[in-house]
Protein backbone atom coordinates (compact mmCIF):
# COMPACT_ATOMS: atom_id res chain seq x y z
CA UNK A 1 -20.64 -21.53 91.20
CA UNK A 2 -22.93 -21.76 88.66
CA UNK A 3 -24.75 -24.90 89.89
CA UNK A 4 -25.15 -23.71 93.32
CA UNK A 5 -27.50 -20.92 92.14
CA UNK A 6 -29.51 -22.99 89.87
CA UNK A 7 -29.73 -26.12 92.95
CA UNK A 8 -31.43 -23.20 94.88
CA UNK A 9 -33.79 -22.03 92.83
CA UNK A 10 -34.87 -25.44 91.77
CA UNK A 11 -34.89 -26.49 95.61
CA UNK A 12 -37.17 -23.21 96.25
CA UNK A 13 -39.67 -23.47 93.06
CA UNK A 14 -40.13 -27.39 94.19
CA UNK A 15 -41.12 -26.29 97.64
CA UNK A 16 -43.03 -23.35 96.86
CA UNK A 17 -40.45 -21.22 98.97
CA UNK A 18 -41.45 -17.37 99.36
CA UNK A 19 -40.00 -14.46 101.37
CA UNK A 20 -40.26 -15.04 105.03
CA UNK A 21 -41.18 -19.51 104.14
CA UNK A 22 -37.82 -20.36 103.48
CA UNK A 23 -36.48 -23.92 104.39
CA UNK A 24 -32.98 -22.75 103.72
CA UNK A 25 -30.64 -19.84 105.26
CA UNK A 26 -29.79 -18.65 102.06
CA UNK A 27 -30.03 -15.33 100.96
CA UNK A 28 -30.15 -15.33 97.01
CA UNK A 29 -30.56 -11.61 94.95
CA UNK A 30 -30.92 -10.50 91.97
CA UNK A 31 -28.34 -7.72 90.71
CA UNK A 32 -29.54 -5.42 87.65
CA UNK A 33 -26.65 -3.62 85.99
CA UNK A 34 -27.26 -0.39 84.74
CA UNK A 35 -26.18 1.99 81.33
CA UNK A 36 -29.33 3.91 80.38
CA UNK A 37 -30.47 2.92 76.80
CA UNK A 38 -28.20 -0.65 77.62
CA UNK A 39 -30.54 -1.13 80.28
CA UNK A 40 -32.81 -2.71 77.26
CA UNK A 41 -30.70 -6.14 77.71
CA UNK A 42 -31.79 -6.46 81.13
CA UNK A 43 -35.16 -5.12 80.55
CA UNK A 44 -35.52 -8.75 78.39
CA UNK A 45 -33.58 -10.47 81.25
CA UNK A 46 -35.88 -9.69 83.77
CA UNK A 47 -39.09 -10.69 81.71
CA UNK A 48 -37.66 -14.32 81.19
CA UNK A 49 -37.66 -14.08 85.22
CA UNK A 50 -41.44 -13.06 85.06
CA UNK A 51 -42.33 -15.70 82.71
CA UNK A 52 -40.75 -18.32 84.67
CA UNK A 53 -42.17 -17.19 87.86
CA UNK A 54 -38.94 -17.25 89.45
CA UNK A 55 -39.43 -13.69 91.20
CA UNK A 56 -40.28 -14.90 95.07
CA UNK A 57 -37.51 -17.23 95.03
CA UNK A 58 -35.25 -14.53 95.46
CA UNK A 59 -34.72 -12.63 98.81
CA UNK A 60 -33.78 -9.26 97.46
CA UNK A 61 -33.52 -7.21 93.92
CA UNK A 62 -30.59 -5.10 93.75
CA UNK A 63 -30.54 -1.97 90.69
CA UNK A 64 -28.23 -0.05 89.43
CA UNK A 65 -29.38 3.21 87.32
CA UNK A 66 -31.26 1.66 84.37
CA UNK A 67 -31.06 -1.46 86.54
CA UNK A 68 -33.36 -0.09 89.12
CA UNK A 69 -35.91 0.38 86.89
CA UNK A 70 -36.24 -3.04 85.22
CA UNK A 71 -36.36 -4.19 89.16
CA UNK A 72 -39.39 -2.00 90.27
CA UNK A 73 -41.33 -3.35 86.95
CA UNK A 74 -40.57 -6.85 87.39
CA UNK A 75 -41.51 -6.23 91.33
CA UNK A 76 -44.46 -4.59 90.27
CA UNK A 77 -45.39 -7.72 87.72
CA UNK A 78 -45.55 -5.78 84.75
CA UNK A 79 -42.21 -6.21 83.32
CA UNK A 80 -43.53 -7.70 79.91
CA UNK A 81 -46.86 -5.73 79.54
CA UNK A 82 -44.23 -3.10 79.83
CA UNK A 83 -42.03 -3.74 77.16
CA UNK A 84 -43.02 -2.11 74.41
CA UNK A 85 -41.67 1.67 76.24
CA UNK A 86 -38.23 0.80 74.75
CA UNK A 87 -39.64 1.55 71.16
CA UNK A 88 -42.43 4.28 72.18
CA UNK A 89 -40.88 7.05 70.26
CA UNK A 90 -43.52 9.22 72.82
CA UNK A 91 -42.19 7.65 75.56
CA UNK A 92 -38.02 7.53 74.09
CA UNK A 93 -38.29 10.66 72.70
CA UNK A 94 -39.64 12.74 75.60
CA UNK A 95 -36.69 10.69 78.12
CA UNK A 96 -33.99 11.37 75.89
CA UNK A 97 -33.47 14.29 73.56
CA UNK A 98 -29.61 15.55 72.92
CA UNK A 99 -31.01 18.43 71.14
CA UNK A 100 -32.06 19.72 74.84
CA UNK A 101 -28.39 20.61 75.29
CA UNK A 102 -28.61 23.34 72.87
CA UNK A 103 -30.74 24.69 75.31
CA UNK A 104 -29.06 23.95 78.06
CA UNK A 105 -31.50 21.31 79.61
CA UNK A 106 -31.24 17.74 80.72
CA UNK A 107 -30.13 15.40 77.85
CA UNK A 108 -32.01 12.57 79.53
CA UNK A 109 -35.06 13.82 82.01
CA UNK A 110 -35.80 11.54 84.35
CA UNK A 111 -38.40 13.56 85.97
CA UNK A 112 -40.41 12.89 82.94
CA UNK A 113 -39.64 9.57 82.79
CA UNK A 114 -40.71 8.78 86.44
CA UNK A 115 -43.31 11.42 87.39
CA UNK A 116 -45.06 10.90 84.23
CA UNK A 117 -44.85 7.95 82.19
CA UNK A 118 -44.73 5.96 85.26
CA UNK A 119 -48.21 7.48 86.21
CA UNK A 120 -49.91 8.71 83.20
CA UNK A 121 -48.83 6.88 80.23
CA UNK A 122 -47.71 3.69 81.68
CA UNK A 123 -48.81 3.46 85.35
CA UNK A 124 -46.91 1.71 87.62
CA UNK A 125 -48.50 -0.18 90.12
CA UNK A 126 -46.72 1.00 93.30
CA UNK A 127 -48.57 -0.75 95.79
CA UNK A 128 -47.63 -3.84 94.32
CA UNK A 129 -43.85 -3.27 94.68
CA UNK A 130 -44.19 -1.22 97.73
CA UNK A 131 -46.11 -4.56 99.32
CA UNK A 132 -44.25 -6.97 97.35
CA UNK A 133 -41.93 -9.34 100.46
CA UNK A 134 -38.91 -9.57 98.06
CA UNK A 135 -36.65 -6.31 99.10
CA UNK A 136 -36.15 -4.20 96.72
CA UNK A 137 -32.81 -2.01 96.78
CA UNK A 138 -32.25 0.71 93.94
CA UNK A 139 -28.88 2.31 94.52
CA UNK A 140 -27.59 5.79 93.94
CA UNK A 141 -24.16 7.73 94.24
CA UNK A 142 -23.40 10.07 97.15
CA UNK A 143 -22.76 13.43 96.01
CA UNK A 144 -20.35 14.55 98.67
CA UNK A 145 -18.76 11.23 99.71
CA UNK A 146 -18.54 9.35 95.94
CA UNK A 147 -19.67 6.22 97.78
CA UNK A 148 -22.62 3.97 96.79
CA UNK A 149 -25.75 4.72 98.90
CA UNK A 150 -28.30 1.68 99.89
CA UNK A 151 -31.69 3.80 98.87
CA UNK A 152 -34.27 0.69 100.14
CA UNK A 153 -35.06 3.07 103.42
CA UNK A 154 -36.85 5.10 100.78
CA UNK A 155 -38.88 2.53 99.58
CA UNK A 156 -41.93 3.28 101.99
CA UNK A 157 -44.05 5.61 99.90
CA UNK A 158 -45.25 6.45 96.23
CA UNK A 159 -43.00 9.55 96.42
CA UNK A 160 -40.15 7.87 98.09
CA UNK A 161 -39.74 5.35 95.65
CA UNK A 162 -40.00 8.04 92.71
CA UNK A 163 -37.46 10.34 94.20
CA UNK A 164 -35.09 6.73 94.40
CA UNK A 165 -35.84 5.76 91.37
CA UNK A 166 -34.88 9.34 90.15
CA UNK A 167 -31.45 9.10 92.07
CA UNK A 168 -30.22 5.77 91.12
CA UNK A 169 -30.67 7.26 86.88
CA UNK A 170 -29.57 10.37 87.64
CA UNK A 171 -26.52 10.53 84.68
CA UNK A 172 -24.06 13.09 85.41
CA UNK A 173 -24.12 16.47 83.13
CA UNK A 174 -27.08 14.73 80.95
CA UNK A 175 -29.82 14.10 83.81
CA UNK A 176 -28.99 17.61 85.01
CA UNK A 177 -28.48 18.30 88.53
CA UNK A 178 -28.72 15.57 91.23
CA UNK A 179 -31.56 14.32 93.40
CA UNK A 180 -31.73 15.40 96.68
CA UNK A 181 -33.67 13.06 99.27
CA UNK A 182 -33.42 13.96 103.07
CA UNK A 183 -31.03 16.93 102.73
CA UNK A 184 -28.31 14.43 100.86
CA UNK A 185 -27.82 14.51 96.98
CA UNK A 186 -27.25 11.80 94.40
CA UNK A 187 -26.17 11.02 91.03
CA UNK A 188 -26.15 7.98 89.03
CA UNK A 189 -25.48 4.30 90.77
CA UNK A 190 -23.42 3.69 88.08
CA UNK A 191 -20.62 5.96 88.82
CA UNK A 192 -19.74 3.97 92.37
CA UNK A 193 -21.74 0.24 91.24
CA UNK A 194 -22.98 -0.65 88.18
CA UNK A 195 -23.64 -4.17 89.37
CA UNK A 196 -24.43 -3.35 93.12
CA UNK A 197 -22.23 -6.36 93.78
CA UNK A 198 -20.31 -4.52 97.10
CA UNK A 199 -23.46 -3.73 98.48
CA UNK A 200 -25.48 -7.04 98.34
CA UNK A 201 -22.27 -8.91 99.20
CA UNK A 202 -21.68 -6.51 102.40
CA UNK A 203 -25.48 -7.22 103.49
CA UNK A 204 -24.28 -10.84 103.11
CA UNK A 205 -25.69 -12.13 99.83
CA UNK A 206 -25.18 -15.83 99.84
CA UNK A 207 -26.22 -16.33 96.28
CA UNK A 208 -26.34 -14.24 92.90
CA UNK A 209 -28.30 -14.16 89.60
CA UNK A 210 -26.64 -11.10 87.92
CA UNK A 211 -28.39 -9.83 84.55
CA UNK A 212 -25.84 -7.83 82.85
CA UNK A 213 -26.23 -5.09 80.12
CA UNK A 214 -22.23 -5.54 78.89
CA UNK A 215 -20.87 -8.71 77.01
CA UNK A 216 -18.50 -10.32 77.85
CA UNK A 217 -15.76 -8.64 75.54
CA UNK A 218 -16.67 -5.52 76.08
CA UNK A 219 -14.14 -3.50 77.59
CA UNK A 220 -14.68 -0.32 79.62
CA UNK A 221 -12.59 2.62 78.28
CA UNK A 222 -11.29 5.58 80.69
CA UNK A 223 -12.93 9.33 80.27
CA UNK A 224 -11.34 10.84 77.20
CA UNK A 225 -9.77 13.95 77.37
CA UNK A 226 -12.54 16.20 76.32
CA UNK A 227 -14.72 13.95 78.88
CA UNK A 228 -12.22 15.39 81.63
CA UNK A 229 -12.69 17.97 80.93
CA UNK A 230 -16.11 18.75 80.87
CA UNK A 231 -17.39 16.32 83.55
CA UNK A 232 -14.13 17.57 86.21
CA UNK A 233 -16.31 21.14 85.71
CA UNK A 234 -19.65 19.85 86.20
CA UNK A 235 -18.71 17.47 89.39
CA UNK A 236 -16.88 20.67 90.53
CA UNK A 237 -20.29 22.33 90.52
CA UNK A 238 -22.80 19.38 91.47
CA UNK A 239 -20.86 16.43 92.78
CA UNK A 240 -17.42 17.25 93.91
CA UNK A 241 -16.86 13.95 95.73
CA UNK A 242 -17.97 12.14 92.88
CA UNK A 243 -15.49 12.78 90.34
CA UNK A 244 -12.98 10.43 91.58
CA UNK A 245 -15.01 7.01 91.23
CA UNK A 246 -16.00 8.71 87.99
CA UNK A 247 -12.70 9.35 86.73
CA UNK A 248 -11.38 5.86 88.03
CA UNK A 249 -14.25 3.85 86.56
CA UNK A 250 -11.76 1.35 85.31
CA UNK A 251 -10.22 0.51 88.24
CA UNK A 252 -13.54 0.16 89.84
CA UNK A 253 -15.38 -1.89 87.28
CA UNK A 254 -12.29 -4.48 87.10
CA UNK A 255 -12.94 -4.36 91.25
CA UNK A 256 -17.15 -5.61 90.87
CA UNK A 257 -15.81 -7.95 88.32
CA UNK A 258 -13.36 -9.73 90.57
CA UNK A 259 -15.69 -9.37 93.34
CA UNK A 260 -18.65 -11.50 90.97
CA UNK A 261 -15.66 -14.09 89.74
CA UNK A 262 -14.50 -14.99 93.53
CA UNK A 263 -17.86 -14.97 94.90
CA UNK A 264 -18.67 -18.58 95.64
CA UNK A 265 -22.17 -18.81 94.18
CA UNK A 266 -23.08 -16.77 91.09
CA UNK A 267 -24.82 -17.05 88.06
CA UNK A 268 -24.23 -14.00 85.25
CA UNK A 269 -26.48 -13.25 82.36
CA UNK A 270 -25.13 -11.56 79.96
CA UNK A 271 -25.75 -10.18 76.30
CA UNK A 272 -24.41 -12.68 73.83
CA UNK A 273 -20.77 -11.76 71.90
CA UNK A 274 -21.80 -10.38 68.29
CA UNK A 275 -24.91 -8.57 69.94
CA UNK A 276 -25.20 -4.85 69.17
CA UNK A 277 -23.00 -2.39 71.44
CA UNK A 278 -25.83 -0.14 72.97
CA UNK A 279 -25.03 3.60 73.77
CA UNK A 280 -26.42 5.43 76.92
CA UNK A 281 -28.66 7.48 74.91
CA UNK A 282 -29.51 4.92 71.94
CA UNK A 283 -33.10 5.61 70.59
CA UNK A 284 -33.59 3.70 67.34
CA UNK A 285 -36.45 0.96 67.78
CA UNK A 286 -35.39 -1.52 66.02
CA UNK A 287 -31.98 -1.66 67.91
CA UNK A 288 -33.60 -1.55 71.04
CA UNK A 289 -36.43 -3.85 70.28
CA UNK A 290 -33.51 -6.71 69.54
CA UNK A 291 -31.49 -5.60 72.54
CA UNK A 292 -34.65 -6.45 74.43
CA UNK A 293 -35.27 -9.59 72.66
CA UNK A 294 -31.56 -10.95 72.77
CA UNK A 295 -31.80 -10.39 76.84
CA UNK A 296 -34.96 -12.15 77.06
CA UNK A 297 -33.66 -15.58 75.18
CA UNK A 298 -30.05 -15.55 77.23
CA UNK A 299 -31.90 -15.17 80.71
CA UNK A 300 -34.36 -17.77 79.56
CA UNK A 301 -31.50 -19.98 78.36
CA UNK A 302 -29.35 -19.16 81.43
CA UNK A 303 -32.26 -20.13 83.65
CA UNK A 304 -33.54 -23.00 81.89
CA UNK A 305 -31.33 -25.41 84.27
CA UNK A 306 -33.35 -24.22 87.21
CA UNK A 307 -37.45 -25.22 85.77
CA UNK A 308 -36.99 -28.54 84.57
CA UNK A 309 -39.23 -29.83 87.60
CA UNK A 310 -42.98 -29.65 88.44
CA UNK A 311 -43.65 -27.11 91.30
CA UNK A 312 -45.12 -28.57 94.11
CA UNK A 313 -47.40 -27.02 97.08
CA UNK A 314 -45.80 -27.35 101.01
């Protein structure tokens, strides 16, 4: 599975293949997992895929949640001049704060996050992405329905994006209330896909390069009690058809899993075993400065199979 991904890439970065010059009828993607502060991991994953130039080889970027972040900098080509917001303690500090629940406000603020950092302190370059000819999908969580929502239809505008970007991270209970867009509401991809796997396979994926933010041997627990029941209340309030994929996130995860295994041609990145176990609201610098680091040499060695010839011009 693993050597059909890489024989692609190599076949596209010999022939100088980009969106809409393809010699092939494949359609390779990139998935981004999500997990908030895990989202470091694949924040490093996708600036091995900037280095290498491997971006307009693929066909699509898929994110989940964190995920969708990492893909609108590495769409906008600033994934690595980036970086360095995982250890801003400006930047971290003003995103996450669990001292805001004392006063009853968003744990993680995303509105911050994306309606300032992404314009004042860091700009994004939206045009870029917005005119960039790899797709770029950022996936959310429908409110009412608990099913994953394709959010690429927003992806026409400045504020569209934002107001995507703000849907696919927006955590249950910590980011506050959802997003709405269009009349709808979301919260967080990662409550229905935290791979986006379903989706990209249903809009007929032919080929994968997943960066993930778990290990391998991590293993994804149930809600605790006490999670029950505090989350059942808030989804009762904000997200009623929600709670279910939320409370069977098990059964789901084991689902994108299997999906990823049987798929005939995919390649998964993942953190290596041993490498630090990253809450969702993780500040400390130093731990997220190595989580960055440790994604950035496995997607560089998982990718190395696919650069070891010379491009060459059509």
């Amino acid at each position: 599975m693993t050597d059909a991904v890489l024989q692609l890439l190599r076949d596209r970065r010999q022939h100088g293949s980009t969106p809409g010059h393809r010699r092939d009828d494949a359609r390779l993607v990139l998935l981004i997992e999500g997990g908030s502060s895990r989202g470091a991991y694949s924040s490093g994953m996708t600036i091995a895929i900037e280095r290498l130039g491997l971006l307009p080889l693929f066909d699509a970027v898929y994110g989940s949640s964190a995920g969708a972040l990492n893909g609108a900098w590495l769409l906008c080509g600033q994934a690595e001049s980036t970086i360095h917001a995982w250890w801003d303690p400006i930047i971290m500090r003003g995103t996450i704060d669990p001292r805001r629940a004392l006063r009853r406000r968003p744990v993680v603020d995303t509105r911050f996050l994306v309606h300032t950092v992404y314009t004042e302190i860091l700009p994004m370059r939206f045009p870029e992405l917005l005119g960039n000819p790899v797709e770029f999908h950022p996936i959310a969580t429908d409110a009412l329905t608990g099913q994953a929502v394709d959010l690429h239809a927003q992806v026409r505008d400045q504020a569209g994006l934002q107001a995507a970007l703000r849907a696919s991270t927006a955590m249950p209970f910590l980011a506050g209330a959802p997003v709405e867009i269009d009349g709808r509401r979301y919260v967080d991809a990662g409550v229905s896909e935290t791979v986006c796997v379903p989706t990209a396979v249903a809009q007929k994926a032919t080929h994968i390069v997943a960066l993930r933010t778990r290990r391998a041997d991590e293993v994804v627990l149930p809600p605790s009690r006490v999670e029950r029941l505090v989350m059942s209340r808030w989804f009762a309030r904000q997200a009623p058809g929600a709670l279910e994929p939320w409370l069977n996130r098990v059964a789901l995860r084991a689902a994108e899993e299997e999906l990823l295994a049987s798929h005939p041609a995919t390649l998964q990145i993942r953190p290596p075993n041993g490498s630090a176990r990253i809450g969702r609201t993780e500040r400390r610098p130093a731990l997220l400065r190595a989580a960055v680091e440790a994604g950035r040499v496995a997607a560089s060695d998982g990718l190395a199979g696919c650069v070891d010839e010379p491009l060459m011009a059509d």
